[in-house]
N, C-alpha and C. Protein backbone atom coordinates (compact mmCIF):
# COMPACT_ATOMS: atom_id res chain seq x y z
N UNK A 1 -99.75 136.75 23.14
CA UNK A 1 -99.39 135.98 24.33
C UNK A 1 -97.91 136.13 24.62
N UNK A 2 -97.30 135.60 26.19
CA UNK A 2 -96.07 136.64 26.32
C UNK A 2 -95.59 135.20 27.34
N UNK A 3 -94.91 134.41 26.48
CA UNK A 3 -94.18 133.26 27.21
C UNK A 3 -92.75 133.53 28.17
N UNK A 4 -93.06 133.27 29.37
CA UNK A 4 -91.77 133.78 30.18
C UNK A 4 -91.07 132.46 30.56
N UNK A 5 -89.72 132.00 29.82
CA UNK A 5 -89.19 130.89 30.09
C UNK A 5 -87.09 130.81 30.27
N UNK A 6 -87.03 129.57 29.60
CA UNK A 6 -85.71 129.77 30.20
C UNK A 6 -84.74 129.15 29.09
N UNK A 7 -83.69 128.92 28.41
CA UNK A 7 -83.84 128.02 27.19
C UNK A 7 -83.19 126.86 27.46
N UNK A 8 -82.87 126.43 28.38
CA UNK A 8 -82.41 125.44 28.65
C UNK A 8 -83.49 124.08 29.75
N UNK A 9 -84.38 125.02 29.88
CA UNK A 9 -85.73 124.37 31.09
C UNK A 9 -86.26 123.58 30.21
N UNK A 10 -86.31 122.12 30.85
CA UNK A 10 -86.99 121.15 29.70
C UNK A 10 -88.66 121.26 29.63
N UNK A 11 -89.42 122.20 30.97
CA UNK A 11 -90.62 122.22 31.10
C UNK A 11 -91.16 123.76 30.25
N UNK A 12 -90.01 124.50 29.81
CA UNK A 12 -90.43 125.39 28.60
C UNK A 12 -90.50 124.86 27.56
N UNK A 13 -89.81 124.24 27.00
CA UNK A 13 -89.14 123.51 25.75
C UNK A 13 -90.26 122.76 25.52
N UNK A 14 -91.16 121.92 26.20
CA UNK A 14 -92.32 121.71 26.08
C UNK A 14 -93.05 122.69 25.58
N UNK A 15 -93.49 123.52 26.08
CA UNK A 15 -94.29 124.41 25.72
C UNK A 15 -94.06 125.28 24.49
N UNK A 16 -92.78 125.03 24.29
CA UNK A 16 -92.16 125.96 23.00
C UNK A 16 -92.63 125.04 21.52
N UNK A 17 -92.13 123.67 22.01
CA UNK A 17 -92.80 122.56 21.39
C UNK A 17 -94.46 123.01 20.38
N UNK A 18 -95.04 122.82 21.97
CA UNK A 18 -96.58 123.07 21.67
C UNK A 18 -97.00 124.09 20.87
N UNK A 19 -96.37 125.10 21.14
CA UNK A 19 -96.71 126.54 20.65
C UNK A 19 -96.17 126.12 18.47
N UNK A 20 -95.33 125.69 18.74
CA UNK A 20 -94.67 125.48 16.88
C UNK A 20 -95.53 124.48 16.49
N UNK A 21 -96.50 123.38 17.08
CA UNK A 21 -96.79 122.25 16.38
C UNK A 21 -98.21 122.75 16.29
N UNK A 22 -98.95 123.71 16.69
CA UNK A 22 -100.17 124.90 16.75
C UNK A 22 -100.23 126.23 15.83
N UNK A 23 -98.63 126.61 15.46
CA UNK A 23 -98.29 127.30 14.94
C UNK A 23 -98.90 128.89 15.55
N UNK A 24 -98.85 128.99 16.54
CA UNK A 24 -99.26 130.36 17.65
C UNK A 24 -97.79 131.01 18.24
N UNK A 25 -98.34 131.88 17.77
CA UNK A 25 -97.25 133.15 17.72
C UNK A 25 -97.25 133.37 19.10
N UNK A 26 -95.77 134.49 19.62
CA UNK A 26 -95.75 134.58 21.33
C UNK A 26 -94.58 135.39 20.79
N UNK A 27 -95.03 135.96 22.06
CA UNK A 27 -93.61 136.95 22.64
C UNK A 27 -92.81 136.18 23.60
N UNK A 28 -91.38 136.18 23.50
CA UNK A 28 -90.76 135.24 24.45
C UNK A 28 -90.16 136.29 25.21
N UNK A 29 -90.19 135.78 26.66
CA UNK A 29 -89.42 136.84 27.88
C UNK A 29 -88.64 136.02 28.31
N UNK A 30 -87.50 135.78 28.69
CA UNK A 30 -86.37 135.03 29.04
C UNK A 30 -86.38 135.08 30.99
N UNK A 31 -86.05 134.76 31.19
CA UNK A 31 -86.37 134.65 33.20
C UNK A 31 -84.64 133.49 33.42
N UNK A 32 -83.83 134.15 33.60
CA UNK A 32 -82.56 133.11 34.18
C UNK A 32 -82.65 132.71 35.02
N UNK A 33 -82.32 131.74 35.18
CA UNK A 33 -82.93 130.93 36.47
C UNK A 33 -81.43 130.97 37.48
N UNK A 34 -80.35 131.13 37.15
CA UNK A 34 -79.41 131.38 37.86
C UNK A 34 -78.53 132.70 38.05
N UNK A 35 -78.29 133.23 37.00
CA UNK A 35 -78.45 134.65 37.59
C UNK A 35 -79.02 135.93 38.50
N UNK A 36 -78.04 136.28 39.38
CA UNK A 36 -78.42 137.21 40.51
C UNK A 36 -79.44 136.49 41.16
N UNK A 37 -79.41 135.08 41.71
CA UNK A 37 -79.49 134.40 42.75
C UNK A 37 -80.81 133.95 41.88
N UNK A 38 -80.90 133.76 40.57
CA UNK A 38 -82.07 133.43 40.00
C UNK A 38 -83.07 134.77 39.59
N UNK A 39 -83.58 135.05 38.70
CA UNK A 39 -84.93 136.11 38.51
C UNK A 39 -85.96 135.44 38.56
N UNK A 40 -86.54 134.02 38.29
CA UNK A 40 -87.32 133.48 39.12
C UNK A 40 -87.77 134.65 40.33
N UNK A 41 -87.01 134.34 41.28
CA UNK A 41 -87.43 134.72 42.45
C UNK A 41 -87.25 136.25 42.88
N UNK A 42 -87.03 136.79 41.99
CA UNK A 42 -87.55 138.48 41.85
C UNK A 42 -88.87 138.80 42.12
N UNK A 43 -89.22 139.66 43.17
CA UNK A 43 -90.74 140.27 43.62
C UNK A 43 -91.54 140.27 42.54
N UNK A 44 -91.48 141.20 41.27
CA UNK A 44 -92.12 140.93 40.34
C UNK A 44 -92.75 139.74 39.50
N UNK A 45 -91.98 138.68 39.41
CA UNK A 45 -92.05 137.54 38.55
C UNK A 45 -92.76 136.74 40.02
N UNK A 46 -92.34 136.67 41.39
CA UNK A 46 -92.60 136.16 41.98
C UNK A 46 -94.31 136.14 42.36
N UNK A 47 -94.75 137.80 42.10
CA UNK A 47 -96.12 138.27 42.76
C UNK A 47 -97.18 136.94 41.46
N UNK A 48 -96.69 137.50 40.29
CA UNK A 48 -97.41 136.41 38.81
C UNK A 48 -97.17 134.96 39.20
N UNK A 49 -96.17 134.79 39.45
CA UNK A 49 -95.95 133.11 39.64
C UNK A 49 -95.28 132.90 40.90
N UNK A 50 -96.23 132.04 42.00
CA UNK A 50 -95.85 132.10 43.38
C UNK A 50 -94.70 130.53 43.45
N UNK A 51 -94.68 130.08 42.56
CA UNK A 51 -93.94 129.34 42.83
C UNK A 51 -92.85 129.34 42.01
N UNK A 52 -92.30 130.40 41.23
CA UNK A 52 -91.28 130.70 41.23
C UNK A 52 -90.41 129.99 39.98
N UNK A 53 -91.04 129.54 39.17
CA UNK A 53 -90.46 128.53 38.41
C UNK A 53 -91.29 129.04 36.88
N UNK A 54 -90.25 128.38 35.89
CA UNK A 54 -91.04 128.71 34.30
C UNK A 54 -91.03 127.60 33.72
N UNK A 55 -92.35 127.41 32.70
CA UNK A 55 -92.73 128.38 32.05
C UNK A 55 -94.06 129.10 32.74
N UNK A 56 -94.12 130.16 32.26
CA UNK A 56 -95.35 131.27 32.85
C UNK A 56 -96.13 131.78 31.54
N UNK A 57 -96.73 131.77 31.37
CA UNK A 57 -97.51 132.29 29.73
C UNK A 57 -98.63 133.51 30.40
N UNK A 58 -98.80 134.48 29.93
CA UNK A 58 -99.35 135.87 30.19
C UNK A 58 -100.43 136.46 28.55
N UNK A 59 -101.49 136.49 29.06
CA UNK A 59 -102.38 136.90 27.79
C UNK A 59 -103.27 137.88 28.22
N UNK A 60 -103.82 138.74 27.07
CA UNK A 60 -104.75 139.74 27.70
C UNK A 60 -106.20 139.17 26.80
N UNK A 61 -107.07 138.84 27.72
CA UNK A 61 -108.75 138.78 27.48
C UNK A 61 -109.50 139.52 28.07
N UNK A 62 -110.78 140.35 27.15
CA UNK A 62 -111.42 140.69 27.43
C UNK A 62 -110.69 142.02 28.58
N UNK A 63 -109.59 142.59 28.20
CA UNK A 63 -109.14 143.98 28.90
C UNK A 63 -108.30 143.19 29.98
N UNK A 64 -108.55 142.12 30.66
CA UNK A 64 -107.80 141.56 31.67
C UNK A 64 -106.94 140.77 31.16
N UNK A 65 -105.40 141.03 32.00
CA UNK A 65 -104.64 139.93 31.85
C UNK A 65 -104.60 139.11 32.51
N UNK A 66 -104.30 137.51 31.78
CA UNK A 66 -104.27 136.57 32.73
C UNK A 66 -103.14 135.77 32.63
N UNK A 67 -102.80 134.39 33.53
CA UNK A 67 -101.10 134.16 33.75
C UNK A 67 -101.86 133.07 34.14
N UNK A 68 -101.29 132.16 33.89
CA UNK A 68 -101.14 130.91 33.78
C UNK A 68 -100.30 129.91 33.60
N UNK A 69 -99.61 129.33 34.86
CA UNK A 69 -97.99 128.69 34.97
C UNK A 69 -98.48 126.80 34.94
N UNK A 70 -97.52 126.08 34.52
CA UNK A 70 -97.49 124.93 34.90
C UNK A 70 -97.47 124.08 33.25
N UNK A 71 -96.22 123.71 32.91
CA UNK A 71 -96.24 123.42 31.78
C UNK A 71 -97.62 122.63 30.85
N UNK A 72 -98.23 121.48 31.50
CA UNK A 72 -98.98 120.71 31.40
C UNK A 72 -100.16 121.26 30.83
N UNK A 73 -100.75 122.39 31.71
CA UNK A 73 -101.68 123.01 32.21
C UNK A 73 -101.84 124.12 30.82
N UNK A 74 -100.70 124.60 30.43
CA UNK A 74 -99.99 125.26 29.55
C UNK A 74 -100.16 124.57 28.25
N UNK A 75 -100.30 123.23 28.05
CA UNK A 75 -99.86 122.75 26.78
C UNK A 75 -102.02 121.97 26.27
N UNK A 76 -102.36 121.97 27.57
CA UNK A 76 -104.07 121.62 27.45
C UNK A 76 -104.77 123.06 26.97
N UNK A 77 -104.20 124.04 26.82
CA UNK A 77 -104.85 125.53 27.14
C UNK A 77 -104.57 125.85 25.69
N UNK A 78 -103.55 125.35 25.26
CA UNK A 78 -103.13 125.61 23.67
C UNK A 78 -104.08 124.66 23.00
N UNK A 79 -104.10 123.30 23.33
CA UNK A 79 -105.28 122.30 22.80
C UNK A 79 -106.81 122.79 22.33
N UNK A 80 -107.17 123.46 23.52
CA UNK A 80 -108.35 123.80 23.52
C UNK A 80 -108.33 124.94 22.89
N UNK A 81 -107.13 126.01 22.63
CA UNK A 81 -107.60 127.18 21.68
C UNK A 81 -107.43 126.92 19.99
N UNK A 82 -106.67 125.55 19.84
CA UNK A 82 -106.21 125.33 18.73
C UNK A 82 -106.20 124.04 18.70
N UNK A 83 -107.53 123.54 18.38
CA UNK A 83 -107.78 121.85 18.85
C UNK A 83 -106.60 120.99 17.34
N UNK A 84 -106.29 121.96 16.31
CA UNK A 84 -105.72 120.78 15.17
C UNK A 84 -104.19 121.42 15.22
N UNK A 85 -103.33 120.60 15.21
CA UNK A 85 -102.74 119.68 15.24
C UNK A 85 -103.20 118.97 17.28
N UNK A 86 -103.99 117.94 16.97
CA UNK A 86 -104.54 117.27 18.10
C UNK A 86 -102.95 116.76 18.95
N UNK A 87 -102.61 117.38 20.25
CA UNK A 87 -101.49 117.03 21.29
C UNK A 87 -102.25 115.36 22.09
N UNK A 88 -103.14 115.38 21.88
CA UNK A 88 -103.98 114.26 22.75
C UNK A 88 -104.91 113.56 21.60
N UNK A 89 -104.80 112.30 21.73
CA UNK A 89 -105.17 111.47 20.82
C UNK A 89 -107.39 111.57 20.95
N UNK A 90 -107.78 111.36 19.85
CA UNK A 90 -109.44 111.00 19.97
C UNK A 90 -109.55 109.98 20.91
N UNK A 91 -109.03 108.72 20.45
CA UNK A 91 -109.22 107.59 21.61
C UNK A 91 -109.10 107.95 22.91
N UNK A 92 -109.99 107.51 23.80
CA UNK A 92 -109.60 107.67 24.94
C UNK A 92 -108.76 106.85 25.60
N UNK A 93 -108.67 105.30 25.38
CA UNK A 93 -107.26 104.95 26.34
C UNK A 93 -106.34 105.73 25.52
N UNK A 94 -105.65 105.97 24.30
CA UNK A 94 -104.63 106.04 23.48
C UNK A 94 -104.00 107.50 24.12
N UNK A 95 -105.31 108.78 24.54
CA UNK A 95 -105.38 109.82 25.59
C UNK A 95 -104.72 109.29 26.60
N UNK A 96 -105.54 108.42 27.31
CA UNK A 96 -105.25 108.10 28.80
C UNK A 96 -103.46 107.99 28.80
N UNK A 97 -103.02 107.18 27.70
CA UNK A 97 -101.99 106.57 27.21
C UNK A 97 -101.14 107.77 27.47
N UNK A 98 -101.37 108.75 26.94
CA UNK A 98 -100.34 110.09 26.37
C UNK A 98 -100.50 111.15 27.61
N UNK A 99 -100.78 110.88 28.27
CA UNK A 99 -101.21 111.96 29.91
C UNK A 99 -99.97 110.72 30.73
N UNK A 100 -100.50 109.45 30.43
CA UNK A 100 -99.67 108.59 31.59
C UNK A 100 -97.91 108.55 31.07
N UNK A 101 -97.52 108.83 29.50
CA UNK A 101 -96.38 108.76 29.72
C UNK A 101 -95.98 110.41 30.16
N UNK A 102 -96.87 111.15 29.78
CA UNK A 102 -96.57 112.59 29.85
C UNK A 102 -95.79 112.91 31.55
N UNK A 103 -96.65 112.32 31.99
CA UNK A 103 -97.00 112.07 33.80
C UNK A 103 -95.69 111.65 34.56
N UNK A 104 -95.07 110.39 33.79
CA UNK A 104 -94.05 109.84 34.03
C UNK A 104 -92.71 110.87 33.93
N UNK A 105 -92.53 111.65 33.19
CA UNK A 105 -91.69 112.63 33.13
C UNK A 105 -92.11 114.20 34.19
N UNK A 106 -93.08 114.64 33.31
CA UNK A 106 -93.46 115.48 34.43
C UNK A 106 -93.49 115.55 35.80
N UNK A 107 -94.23 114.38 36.30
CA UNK A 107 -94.33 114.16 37.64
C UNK A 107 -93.20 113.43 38.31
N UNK A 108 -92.91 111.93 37.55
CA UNK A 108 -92.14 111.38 38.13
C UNK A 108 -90.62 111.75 38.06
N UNK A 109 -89.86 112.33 37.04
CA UNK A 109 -88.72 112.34 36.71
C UNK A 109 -88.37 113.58 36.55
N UNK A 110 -88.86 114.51 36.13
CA UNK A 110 -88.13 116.17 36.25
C UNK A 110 -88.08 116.65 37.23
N UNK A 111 -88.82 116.37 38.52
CA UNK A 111 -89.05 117.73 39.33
C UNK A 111 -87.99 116.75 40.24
N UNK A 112 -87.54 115.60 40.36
CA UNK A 112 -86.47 115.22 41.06
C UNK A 112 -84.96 116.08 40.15
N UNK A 113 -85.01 116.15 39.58
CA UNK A 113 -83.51 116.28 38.87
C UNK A 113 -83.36 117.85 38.41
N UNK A 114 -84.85 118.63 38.86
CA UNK A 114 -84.39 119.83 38.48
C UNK A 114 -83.79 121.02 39.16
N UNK A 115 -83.36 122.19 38.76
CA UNK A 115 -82.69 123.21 39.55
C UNK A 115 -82.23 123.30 40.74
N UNK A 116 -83.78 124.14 41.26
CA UNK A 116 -84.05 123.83 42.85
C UNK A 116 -83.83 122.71 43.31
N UNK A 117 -83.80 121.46 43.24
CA UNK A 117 -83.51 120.32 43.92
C UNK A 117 -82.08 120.29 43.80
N UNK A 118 -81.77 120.56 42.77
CA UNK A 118 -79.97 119.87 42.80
C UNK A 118 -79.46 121.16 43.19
N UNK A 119 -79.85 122.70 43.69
CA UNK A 119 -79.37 123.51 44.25
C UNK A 119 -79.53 123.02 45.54
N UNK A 120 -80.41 122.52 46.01
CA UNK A 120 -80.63 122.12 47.39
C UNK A 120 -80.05 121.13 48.03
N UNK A 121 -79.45 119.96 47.10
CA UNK A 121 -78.77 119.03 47.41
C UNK A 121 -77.25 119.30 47.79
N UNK A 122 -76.97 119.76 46.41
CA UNK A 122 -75.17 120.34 46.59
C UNK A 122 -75.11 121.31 47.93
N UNK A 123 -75.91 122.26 47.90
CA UNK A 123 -75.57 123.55 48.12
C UNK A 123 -75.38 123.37 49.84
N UNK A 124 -77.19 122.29 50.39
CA UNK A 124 -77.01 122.48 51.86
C UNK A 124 -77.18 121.40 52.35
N UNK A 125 -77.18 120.14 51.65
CA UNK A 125 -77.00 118.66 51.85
C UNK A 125 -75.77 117.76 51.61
N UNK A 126 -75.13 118.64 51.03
CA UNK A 126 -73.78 117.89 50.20
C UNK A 126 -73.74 116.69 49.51
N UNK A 127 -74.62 116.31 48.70
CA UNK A 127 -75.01 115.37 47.91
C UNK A 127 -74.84 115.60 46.47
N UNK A 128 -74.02 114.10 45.82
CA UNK A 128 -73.42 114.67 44.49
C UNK A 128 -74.87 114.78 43.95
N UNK A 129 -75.09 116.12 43.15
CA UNK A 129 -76.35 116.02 42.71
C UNK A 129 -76.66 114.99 41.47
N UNK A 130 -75.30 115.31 40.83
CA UNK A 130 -75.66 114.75 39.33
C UNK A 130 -75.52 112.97 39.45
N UNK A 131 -74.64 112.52 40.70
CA UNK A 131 -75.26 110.65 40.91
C UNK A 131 -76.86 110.59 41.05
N UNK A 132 -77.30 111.80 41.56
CA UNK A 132 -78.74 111.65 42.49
C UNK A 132 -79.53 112.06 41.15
N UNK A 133 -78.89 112.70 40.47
CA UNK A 133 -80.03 113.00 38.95
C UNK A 133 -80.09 111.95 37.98
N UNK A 134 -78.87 111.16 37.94
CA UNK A 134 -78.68 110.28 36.96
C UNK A 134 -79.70 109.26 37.58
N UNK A 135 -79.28 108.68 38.60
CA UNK A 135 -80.78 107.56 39.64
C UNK A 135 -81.93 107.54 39.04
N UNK A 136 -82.47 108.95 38.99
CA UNK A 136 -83.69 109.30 39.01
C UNK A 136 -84.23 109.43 37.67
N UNK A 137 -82.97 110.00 37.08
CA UNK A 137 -83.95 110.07 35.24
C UNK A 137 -83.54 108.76 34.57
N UNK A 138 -83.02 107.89 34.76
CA UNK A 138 -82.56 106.24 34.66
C UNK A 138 -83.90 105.77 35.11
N UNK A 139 -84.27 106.35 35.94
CA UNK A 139 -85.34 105.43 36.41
C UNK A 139 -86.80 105.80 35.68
N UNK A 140 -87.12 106.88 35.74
CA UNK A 140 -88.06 107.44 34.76
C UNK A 140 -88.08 107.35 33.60
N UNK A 141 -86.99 106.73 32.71
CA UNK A 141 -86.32 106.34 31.37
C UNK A 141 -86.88 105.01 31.83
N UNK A 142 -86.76 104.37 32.13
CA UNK A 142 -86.94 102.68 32.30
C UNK A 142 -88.01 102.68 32.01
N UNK A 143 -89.31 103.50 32.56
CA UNK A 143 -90.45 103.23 33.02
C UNK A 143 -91.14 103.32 31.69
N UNK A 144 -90.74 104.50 31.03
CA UNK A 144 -91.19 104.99 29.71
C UNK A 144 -91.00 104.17 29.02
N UNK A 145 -89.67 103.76 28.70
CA UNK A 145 -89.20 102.83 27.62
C UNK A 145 -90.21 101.45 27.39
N UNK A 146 -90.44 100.77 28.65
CA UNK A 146 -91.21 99.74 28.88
C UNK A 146 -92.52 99.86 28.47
N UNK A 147 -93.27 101.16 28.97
CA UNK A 147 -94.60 101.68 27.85
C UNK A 147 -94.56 101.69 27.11
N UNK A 148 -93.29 102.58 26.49
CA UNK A 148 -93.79 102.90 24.75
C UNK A 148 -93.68 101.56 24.07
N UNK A 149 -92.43 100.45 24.44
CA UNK A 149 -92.36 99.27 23.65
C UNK A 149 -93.74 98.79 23.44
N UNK A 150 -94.76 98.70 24.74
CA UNK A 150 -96.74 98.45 23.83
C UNK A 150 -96.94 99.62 23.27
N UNK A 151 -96.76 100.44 23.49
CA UNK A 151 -97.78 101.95 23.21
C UNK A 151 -97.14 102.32 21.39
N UNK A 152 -95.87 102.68 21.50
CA UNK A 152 -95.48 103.57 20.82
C UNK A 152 -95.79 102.58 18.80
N UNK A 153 -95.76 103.77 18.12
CA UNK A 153 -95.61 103.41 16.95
C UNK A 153 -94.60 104.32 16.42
N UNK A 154 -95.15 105.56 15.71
CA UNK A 154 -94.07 106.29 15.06
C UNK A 154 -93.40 106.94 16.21
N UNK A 155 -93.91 107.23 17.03
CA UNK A 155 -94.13 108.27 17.97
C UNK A 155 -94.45 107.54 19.52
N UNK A 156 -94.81 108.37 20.81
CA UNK A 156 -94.77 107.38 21.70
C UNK A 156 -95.89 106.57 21.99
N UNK A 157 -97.34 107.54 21.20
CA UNK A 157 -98.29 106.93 21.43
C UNK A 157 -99.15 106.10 19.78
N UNK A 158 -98.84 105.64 19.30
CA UNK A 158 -99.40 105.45 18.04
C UNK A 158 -98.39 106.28 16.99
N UNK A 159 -98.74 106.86 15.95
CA UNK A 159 -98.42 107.34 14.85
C UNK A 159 -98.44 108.75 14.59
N UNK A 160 -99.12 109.27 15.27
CA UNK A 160 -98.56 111.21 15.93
C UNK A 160 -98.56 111.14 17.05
N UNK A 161 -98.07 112.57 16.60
CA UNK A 161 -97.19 113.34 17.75
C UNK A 161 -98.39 113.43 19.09
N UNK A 162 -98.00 113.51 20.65
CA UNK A 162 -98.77 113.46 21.85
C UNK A 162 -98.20 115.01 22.35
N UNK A 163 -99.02 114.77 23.40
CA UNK A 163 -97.93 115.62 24.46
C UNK A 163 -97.27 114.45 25.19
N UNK A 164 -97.20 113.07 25.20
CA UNK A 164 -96.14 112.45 25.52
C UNK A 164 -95.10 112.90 25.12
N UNK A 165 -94.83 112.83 23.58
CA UNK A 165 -93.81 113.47 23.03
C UNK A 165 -92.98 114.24 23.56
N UNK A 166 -93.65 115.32 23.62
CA UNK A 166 -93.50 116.96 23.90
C UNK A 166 -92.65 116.70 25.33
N UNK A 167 -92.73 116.06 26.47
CA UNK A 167 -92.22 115.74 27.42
C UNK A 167 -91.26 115.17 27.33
N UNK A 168 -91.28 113.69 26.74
CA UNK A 168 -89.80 112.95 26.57
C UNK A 168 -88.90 113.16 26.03
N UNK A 169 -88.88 114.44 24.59
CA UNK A 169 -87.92 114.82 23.98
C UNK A 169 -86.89 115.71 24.63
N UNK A 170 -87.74 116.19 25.49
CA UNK A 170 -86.43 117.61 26.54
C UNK A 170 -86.05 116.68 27.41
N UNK A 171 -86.56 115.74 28.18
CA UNK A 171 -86.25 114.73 29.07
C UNK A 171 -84.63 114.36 28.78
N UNK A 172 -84.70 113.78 27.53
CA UNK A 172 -83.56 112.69 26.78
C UNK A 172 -82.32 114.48 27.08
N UNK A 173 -82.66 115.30 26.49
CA UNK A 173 -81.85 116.68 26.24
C UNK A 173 -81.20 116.27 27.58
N UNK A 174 -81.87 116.43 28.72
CA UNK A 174 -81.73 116.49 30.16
C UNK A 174 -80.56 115.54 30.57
N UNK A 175 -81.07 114.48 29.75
CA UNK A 175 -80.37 113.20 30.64
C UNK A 175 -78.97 112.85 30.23
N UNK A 176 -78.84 113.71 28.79
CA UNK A 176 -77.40 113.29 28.13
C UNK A 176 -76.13 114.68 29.13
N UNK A 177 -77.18 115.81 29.59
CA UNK A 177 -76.43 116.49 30.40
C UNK A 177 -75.98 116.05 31.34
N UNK A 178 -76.84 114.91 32.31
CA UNK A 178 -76.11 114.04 33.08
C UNK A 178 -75.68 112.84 33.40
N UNK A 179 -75.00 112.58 31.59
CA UNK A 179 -74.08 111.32 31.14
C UNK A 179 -75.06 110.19 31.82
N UNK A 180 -76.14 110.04 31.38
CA UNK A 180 -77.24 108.76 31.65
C UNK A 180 -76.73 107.93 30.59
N UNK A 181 -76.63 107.21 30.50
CA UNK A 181 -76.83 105.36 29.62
C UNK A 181 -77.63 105.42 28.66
N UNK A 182 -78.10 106.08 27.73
CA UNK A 182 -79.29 106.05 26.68
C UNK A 182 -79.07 104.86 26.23
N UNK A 183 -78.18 104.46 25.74
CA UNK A 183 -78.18 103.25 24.61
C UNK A 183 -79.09 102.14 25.22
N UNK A 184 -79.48 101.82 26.72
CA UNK A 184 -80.11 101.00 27.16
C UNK A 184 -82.01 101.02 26.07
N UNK A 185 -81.82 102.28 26.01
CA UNK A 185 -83.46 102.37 25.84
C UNK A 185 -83.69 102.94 24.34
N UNK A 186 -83.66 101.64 23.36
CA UNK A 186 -83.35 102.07 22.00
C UNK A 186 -85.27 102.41 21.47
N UNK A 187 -86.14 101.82 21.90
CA UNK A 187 -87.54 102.91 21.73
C UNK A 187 -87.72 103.93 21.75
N UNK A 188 -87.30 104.74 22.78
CA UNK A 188 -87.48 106.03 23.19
C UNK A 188 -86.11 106.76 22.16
N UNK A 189 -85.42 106.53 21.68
CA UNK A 189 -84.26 106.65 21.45
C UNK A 189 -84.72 106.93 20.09
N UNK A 190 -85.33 105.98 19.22
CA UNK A 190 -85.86 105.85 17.64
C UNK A 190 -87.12 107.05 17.85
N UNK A 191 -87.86 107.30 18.85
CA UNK A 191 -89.21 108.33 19.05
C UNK A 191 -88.07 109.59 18.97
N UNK A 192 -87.56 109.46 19.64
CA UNK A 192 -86.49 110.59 19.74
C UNK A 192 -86.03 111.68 18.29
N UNK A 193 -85.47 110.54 17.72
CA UNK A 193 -85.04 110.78 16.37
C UNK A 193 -86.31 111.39 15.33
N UNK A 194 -86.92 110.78 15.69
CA UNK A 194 -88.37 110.65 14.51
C UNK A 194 -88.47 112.72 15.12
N UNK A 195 -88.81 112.68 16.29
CA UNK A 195 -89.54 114.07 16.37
C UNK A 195 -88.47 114.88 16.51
N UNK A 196 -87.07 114.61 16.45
CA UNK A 196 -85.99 116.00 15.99
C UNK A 196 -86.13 115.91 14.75
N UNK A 197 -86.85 115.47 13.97
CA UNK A 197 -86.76 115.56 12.40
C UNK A 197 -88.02 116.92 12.37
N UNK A 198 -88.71 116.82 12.62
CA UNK A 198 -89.86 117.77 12.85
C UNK A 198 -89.82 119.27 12.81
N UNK A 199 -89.81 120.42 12.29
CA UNK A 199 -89.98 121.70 12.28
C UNK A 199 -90.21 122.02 13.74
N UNK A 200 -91.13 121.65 14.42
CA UNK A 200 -91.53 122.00 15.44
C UNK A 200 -90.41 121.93 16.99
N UNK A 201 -90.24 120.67 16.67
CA UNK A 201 -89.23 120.71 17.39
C UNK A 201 -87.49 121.26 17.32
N UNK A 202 -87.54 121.28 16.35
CA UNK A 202 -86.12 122.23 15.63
C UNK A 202 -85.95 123.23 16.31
N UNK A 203 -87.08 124.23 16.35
CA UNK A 203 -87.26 125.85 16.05
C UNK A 203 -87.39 125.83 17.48
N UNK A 204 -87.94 125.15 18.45
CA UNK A 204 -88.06 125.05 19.84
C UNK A 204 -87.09 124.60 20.60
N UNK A 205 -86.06 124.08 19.68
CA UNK A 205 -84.86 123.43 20.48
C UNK A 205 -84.27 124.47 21.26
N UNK A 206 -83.75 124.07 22.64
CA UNK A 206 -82.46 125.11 23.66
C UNK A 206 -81.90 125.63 22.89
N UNK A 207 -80.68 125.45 21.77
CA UNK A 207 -79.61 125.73 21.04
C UNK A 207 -80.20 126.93 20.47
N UNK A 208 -81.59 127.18 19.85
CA UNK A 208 -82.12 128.01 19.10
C UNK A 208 -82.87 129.19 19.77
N UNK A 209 -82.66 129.50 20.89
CA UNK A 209 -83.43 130.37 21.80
C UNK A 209 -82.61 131.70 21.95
N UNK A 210 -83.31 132.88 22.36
CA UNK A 210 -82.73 133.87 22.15
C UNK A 210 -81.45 134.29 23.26
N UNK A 211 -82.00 133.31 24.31
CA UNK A 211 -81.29 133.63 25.71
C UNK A 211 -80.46 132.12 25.60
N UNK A 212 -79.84 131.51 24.84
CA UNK A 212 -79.16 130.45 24.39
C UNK A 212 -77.82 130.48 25.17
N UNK A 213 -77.21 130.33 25.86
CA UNK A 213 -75.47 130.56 25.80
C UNK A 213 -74.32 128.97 26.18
């Protein structure tokens, strides 16, 4: 399998996550997201992934290759080829649980504060991006924090690791880049700690990537 990502993208870092806590091997392809106006948006990378963004994962079955973008989407696809170490709990609320904080980041809080948006803000809106990022992942931090205080045990959902996890840990990465307030949200903060102790997340960290700088 042939992961095309970025090492600083908190929606790879997920997936880099997933891939170490499965223990599934990959070829990593690096894609800069700001260089030469982005490679994202190079014809090639563009024709595989129309929307232009990583992570992108590429496998060959059955003679055909196939591509498959969207971190989430990405981290259920590893589940199902490698159901143990379980990313999603047996229970089903405790599931429901670990999709809804997953959700909260994914949906609610990254795609405001990422790249393309804060290229779009500065660049042809003139809006400080990083007041408008801090707003937004403050606010998606709140939301979490307030869940996990019922939800969380070791971890955000109970006592292993979720793909909640897997989401909130690049999140926090994200948010200290744009001088957010952590100390407010000492739950997420202690989950935090617990899963940088982890192999998995170590070896997947930004700092440790080949395209690192």
């Amino acid at each position: 399998m042939i992961l095309h990502g970025y090492w600083r993208s908190s929606s790879s870092w997920r997936v880099r996550i997933g891939f170490a806590l499965k223990e599934l091997e990959y070829d990593y392809r690096a894609v800069h997201l700001v260089e030469e106006g982005g490679r994202q948006h190079a014809p090639e990378y563009r024709a595989k992934n129309p929307m232009r963004q990583v992570p992108m994962l590429e496998w060959e079955e059955n003679g055909q290759w196939i591509t498959l973008t969207q971190s989430l989407a990405i981290l259920e696809f590893l589940e199902e080829l490698r159901p143990q170490p379980p990313l999603l709990p047996a229970n089903r609320v405790h599931r429901a649980r670990a999709r809804e904080l997953a959700e909260i980041i994914n949906a609610g809080t990254q795609p405001l504060q990422n790249l393309a948006v804060i290229q779009k803000l500065k660049n042809e809106l003139g809006v400080d991006a990083r007041v408008w990022s801090r707003e937004w992942i403050a606010r998606g931090l709140q939301g979490y924090e307030a869940l996990a205080e019922r939800y969380a045990g070791t971890y955000s959902v109970g006592d292993e690791v979720t793909l909640a996890d897997l989401c909130l840990v690049p999140q926090l990465y994200n948010a200290r880049r744009f001088d957010v307030d952590l100390s407010v949200f000492p739950t997420i903060l202690g989950i935090e700690e617990r899963c940088l102790k982890l192999d998995a997340f170590v070896v997947s960290h930004p700092d440790h990537q080949p395209d690192a700088r």
